[in-house]
PDB file of N, CA and C in Angstrom:
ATOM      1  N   UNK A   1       0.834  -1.185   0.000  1.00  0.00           N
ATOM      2  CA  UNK A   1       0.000   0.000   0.000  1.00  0.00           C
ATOM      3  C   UNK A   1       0.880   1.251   0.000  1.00  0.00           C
ATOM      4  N   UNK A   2       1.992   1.094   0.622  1.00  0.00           N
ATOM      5  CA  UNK A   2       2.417   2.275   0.586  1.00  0.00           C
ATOM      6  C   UNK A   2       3.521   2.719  -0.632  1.00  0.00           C
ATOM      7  N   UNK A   3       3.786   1.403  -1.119  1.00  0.00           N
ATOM      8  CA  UNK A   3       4.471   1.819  -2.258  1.00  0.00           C
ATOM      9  C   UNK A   3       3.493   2.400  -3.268  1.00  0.00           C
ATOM     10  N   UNK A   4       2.477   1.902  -3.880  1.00  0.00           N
ATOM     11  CA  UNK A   4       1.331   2.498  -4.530  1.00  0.00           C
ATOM     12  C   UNK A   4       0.832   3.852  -4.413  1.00  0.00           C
ATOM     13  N   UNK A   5       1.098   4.630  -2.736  1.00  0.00           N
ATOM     14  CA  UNK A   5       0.438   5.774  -2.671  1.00  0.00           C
ATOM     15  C   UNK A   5       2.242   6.682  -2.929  1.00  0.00           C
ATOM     16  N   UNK A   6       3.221   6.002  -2.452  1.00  0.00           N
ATOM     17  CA  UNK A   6       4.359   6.921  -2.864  1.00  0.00           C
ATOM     18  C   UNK A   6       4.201   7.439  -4.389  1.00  0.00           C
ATOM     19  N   UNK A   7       4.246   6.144  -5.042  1.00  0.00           N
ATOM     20  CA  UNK A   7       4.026   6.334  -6.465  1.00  0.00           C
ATOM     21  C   UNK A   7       3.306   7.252  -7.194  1.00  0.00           C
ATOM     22  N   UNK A   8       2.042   6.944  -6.586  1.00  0.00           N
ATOM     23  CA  UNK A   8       1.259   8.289  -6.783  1.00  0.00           C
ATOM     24  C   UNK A   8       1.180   9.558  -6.896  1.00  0.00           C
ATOM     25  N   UNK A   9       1.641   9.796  -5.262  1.00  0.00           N
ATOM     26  CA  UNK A   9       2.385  11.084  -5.205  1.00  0.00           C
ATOM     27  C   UNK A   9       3.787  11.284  -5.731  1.00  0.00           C
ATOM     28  N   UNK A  10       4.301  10.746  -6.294  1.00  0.00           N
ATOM     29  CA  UNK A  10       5.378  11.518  -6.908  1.00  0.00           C
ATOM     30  C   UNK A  10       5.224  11.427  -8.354  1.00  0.00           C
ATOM     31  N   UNK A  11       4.246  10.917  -8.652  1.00  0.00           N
ATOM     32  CA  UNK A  11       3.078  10.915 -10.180  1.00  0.00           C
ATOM     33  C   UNK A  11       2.941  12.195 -10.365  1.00  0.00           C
ATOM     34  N   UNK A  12       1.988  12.571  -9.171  1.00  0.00           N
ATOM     35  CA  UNK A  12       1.156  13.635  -9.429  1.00  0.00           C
ATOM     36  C   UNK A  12       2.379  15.099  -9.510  1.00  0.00           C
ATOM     37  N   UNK A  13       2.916  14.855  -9.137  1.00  0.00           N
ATOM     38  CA  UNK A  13       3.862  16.188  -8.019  1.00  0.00           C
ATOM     39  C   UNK A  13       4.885  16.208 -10.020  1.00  0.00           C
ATOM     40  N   UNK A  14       5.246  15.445  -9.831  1.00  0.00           N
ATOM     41  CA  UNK A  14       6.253  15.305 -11.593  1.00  0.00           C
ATOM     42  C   UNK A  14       5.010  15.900 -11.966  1.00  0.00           C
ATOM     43  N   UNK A  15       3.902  15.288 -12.261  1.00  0.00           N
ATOM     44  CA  UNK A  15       2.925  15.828 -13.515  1.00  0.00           C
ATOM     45  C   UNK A  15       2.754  17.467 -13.526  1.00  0.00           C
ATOM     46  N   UNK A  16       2.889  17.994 -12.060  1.00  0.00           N
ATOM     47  CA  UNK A  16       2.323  19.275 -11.549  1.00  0.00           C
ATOM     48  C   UNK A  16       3.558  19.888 -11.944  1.00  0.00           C
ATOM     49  N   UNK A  17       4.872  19.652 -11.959  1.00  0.00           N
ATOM     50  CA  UNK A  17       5.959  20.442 -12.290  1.00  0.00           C
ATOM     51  C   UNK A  17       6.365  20.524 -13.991  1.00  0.00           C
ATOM     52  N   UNK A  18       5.771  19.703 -14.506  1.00  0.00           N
ATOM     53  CA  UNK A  18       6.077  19.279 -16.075  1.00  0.00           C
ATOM     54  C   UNK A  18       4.542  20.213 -16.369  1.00  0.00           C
ATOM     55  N   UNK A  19       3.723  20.207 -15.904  1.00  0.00           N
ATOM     56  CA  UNK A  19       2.211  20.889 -16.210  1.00  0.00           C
ATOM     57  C   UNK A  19       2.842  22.702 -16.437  1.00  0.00           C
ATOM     58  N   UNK A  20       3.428  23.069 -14.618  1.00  0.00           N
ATOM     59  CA  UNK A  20       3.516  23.880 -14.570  1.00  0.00           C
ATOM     60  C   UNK A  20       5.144  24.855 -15.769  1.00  0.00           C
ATOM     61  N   UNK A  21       5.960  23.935 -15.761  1.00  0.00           N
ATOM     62  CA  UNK A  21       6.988  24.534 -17.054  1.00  0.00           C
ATOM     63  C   UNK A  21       5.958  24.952 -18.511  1.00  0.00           C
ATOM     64  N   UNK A  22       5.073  23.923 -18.791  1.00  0.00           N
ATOM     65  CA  UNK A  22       4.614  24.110 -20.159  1.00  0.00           C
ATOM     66  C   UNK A  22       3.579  24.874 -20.271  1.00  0.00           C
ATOM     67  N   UNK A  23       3.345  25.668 -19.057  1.00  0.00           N
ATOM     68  CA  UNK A  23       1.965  26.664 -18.842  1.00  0.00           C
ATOM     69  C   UNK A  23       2.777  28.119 -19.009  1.00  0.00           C
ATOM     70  N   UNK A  24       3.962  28.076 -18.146  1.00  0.00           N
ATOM     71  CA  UNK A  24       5.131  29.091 -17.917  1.00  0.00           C
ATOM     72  C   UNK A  24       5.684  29.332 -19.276  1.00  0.00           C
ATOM     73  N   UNK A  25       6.265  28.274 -20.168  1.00  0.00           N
ATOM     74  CA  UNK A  25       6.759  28.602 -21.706  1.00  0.00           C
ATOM     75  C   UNK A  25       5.879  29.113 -22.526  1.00  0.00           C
ATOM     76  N   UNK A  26       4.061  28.558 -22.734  1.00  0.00           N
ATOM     77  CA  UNK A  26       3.468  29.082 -23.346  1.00  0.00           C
ATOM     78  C   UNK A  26       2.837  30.659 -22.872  1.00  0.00           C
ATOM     79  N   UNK A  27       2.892  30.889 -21.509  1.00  0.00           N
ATOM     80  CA  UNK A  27       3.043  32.281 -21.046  1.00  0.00           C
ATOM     81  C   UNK A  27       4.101  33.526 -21.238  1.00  0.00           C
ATOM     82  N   UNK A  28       5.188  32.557 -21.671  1.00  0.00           N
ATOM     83  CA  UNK A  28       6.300  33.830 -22.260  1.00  0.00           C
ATOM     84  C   UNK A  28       6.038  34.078 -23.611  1.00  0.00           C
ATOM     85  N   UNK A  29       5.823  33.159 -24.389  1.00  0.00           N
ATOM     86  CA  UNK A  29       5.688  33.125 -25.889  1.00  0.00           C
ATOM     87  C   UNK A  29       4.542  34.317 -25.962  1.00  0.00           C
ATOM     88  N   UNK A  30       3.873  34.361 -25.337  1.00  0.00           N
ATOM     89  CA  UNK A  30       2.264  34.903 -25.468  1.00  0.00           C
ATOM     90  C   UNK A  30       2.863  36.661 -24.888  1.00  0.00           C
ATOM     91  N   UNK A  31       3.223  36.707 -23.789  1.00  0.00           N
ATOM     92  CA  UNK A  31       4.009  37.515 -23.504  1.00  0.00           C
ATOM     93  C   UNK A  31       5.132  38.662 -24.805  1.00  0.00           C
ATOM     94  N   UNK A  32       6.147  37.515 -24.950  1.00  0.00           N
ATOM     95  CA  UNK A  32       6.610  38.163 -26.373  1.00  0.00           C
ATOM     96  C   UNK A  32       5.949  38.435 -27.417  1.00  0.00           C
ATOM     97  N   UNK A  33       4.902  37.805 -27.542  1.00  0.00           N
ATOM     98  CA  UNK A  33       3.788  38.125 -29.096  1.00  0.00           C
ATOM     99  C   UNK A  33       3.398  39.157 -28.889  1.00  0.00           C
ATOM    100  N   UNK A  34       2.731  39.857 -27.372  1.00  0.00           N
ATOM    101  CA  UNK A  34       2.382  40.823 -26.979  1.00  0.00           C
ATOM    102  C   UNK A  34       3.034  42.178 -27.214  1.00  0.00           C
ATOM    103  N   UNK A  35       4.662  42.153 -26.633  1.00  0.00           N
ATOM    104  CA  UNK A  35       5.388  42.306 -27.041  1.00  0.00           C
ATOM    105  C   UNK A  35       5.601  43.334 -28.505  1.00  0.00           C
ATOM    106  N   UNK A  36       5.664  42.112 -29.195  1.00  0.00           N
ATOM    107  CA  UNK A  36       6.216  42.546 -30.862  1.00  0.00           C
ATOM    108  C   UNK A  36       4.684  43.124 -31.167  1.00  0.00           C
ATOM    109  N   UNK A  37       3.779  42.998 -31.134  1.00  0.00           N
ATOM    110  CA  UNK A  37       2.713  43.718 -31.121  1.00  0.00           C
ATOM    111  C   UNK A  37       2.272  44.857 -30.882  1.00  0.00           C
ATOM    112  N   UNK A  38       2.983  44.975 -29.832  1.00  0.00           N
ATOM    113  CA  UNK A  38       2.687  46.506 -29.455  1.00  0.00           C
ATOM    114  C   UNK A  38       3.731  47.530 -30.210  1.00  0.00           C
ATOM    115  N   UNK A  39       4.777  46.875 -30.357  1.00  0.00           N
ATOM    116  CA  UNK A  39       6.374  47.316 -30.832  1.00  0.00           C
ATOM    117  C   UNK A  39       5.645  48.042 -32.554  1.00  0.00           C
ATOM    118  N   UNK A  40       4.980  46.784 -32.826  1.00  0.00           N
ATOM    119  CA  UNK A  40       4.722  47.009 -34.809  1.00  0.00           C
ATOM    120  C   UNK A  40       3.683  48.254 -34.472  1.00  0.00           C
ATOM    121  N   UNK A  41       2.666  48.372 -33.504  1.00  0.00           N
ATOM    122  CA  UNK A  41       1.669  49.584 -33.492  1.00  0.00           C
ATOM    123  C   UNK A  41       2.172  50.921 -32.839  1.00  0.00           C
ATOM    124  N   UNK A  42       3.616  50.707 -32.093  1.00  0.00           N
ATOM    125  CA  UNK A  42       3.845  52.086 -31.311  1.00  0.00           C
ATOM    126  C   UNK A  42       5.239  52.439 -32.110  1.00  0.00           C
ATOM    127  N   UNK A  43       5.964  51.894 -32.644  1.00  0.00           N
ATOM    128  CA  UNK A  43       7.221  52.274 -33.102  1.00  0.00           C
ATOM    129  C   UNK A  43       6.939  51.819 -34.984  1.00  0.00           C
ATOM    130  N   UNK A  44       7.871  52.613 -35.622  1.00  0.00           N
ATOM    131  CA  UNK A  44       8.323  52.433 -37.124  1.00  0.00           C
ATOM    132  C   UNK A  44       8.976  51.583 -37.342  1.00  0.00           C
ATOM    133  N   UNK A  45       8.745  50.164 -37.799  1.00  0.00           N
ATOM    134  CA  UNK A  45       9.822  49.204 -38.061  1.00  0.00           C
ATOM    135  C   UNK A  45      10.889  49.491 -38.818  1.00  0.00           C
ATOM    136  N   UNK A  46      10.731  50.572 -39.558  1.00  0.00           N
ATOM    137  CA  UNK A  46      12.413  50.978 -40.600  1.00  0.00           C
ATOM    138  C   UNK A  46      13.233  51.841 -39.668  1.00  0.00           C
ATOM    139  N   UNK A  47      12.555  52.592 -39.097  1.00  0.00           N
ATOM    140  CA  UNK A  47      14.201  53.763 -38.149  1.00  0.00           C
ATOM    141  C   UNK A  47      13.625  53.748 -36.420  1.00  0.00           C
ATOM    142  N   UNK A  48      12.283  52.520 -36.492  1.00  0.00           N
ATOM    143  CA  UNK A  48      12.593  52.581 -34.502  1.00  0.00           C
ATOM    144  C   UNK A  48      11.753  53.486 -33.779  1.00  0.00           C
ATOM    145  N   UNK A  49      11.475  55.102 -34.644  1.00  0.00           N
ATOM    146  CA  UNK A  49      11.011  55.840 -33.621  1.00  0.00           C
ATOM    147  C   UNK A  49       9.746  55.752 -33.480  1.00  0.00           C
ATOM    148  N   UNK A  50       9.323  56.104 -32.090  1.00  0.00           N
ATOM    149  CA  UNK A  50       7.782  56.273 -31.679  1.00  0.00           C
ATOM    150  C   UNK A  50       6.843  56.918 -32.121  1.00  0.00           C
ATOM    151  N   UNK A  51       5.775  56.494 -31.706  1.00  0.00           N
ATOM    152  CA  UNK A  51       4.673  56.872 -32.582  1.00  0.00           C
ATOM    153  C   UNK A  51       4.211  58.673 -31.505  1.00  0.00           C
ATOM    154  N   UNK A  52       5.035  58.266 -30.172  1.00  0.00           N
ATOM    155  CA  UNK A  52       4.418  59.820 -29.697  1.00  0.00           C
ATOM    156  C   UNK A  52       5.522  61.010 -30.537  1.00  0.00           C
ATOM    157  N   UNK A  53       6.294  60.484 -30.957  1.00  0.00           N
ATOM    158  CA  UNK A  53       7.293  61.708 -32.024  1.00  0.00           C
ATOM    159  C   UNK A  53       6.622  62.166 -33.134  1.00  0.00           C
ATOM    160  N   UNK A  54       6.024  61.085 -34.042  1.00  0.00           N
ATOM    161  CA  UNK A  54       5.316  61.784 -35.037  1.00  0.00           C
ATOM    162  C   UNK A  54       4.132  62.471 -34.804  1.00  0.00           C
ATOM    163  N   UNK A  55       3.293  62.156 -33.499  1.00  0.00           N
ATOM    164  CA  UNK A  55       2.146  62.524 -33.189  1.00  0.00           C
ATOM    165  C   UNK A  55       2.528  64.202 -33.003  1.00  0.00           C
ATOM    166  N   UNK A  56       3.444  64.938 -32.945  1.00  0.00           N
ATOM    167  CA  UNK A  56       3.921  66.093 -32.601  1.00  0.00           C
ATOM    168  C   UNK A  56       4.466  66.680 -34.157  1.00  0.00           C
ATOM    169  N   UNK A  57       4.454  65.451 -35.134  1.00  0.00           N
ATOM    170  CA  UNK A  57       4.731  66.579 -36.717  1.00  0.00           C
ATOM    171  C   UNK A  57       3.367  67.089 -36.795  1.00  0.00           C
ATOM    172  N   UNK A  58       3.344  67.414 -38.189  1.00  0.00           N
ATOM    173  CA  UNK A  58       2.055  67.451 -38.814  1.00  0.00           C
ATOM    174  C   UNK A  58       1.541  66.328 -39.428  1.00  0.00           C
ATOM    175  N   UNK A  59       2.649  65.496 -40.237  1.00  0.00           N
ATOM    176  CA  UNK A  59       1.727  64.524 -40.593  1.00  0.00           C
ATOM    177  C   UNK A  59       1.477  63.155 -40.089  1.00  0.00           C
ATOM    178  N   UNK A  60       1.897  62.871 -39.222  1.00  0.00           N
ATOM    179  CA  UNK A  60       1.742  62.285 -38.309  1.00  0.00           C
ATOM    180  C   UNK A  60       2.272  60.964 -37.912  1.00  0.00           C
ATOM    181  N   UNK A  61       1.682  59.875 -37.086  1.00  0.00           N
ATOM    182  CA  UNK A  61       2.878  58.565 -37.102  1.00  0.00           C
ATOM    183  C   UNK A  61       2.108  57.602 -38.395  1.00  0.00           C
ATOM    184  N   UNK A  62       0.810  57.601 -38.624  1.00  0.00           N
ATOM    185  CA  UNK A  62       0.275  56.573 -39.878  1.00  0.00           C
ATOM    186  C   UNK A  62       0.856  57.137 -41.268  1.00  0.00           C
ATOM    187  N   UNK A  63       1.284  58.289 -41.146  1.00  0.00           N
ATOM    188  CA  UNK A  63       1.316  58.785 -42.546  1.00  0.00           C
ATOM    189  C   UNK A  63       3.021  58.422 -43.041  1.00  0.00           C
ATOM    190  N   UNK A  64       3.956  58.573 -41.807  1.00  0.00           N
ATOM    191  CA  UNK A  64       5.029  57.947 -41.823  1.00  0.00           C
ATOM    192  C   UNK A  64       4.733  56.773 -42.247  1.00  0.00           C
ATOM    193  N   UNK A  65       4.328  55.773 -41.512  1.00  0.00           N
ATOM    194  CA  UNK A  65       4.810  54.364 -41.513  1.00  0.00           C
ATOM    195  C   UNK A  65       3.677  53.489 -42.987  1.00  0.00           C
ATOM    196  N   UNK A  66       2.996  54.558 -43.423  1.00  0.00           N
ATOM    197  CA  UNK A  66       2.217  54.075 -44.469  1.00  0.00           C
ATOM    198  C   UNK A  66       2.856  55.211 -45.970  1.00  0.00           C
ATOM    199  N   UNK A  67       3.296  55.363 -45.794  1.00  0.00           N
ATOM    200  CA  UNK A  67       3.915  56.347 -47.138  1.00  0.00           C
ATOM    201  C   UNK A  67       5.524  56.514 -47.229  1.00  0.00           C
ATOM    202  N   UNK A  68       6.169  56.880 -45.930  1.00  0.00           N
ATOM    203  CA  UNK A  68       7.192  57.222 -45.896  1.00  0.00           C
ATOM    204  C   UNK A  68       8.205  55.672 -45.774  1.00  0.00           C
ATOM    205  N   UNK A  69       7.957  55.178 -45.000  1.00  0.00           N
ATOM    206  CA  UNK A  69       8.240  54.073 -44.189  1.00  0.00           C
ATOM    207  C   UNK A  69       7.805  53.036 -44.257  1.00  0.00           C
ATOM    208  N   UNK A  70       6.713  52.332 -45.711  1.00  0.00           N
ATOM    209  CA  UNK A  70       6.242  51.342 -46.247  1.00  0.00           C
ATOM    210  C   UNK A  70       6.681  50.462 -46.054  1.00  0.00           C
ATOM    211  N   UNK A  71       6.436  49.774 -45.126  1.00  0.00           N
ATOM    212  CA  UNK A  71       7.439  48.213 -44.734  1.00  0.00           C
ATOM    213  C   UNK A  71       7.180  46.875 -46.420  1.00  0.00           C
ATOM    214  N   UNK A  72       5.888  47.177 -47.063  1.00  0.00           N
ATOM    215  CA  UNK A  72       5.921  46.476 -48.206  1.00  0.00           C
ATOM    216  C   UNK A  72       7.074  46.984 -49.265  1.00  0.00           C
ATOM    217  N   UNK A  73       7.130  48.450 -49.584  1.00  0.00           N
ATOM    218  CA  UNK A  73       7.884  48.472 -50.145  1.00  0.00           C
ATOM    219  C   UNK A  73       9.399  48.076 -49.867  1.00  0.00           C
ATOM    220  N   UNK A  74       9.638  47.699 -48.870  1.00  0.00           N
ATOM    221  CA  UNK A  74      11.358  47.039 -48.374  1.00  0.00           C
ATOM    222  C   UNK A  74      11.199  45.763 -49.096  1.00  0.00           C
ATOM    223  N   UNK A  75      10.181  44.863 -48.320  1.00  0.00           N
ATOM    224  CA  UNK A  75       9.373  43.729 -49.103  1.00  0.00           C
ATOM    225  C   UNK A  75      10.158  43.664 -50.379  1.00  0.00           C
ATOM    226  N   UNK A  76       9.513  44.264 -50.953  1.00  0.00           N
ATOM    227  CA  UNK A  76       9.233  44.642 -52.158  1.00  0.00           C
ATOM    228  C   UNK A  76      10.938  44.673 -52.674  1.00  0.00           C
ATOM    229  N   UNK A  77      11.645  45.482 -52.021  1.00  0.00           N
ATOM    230  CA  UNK A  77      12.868  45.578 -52.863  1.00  0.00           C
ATOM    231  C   UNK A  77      14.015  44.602 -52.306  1.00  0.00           C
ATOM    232  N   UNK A  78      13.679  43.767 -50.889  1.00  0.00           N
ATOM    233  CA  UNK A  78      14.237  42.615 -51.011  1.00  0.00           C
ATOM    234  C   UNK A  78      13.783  41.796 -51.825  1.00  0.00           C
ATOM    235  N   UNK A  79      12.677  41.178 -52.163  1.00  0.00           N
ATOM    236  CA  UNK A  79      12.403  40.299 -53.319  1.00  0.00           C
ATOM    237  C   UNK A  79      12.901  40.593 -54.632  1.00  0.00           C
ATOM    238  N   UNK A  80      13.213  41.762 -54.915  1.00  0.00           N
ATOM    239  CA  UNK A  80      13.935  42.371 -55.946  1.00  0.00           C
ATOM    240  C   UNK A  80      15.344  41.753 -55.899  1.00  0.00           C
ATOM    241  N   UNK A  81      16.289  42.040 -54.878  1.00  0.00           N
ATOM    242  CA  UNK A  81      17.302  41.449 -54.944  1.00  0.00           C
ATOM    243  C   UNK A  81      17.540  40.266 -54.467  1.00  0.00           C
ATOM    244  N   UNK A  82      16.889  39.844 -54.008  1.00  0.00           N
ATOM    245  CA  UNK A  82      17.075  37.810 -54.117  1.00  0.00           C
ATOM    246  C   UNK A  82      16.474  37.261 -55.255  1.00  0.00           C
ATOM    247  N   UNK A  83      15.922  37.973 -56.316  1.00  0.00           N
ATOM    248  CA  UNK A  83      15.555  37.227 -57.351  1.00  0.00           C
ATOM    249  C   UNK A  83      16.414  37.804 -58.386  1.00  0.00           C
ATOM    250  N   UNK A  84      17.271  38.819 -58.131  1.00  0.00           N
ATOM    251  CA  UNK A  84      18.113  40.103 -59.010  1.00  0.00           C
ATOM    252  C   UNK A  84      19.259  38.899 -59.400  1.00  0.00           C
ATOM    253  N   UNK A  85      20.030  38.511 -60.313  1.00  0.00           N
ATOM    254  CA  UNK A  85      21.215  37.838 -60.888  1.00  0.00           C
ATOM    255  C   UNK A  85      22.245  38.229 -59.869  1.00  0.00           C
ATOM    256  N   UNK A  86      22.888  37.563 -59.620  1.00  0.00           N
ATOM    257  CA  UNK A  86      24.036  37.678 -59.034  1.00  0.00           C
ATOM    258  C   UNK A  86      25.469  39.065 -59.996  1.00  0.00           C
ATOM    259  N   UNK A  87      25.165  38.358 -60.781  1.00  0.00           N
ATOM    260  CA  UNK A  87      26.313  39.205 -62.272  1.00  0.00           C
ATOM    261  C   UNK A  87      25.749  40.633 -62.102  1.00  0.00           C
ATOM    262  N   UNK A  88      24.198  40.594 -61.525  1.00  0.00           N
ATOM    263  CA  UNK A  88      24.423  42.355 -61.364  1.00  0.00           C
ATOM    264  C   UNK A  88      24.455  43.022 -60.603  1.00  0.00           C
ATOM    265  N   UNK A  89      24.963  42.520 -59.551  1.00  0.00           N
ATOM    266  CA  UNK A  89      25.038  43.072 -57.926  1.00  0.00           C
ATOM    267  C   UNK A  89      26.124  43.862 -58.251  1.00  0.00           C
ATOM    268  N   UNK A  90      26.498  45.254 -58.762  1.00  0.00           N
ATOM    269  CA  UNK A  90      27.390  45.945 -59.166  1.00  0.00           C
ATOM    270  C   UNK A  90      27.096  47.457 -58.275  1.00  0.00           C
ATOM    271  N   UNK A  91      25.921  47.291 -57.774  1.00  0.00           N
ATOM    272  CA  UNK A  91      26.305  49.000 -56.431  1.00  0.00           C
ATOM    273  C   UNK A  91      25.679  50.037 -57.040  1.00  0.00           C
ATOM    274  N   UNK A  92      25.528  49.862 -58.377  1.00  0.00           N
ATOM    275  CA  UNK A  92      25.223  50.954 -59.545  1.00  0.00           C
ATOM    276  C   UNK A  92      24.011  51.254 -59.754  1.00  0.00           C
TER     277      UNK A  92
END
């Protein structure tokens, strides 16, 4: 009997520490998503700065990061050069 209830409890107690790591990892992940989330809506992914800096131009932080600061157009011109020939990577 008492080997059965040791067993048990150190069943349960492993299960509760292996439960509790994989509750803790998927809480950081969720954490960091949060994170980069807030990062892509408060800052400019091309030069970093905040969105309370542009809120103080005139045209403001959407007009930056949608005209000035087009993250498609980077897109856009890396796919250009990974599909660009090698022979013309010349700088020019």
């Amino acid at each position: 009997v008492f080997d059965i209830t040791f067993f048990f409890f150190v069943i349960v107690i492993l299960l509760a520490i292996i439960q509790g790591l994989i509750i803790d990892a998927f809480g950081e992940l969720r954490d960091q998503q949060e994170q980069v989330k807030e990062d892509m809506e408060t800052k400019c992914f091309i030069c970093g700065i905040g969105s309370d800096y542009f809120d103080t131009t005139p045209h403001g932080f959407e007009t930056h990061t949608l005209e000035e600061h087009n993250l498609a157009n980077y897109m856009f011109f890396l796919m250009y050069l990974i599909n660009k020939d090698e022979t013309e990577h010349t700088g020019q």
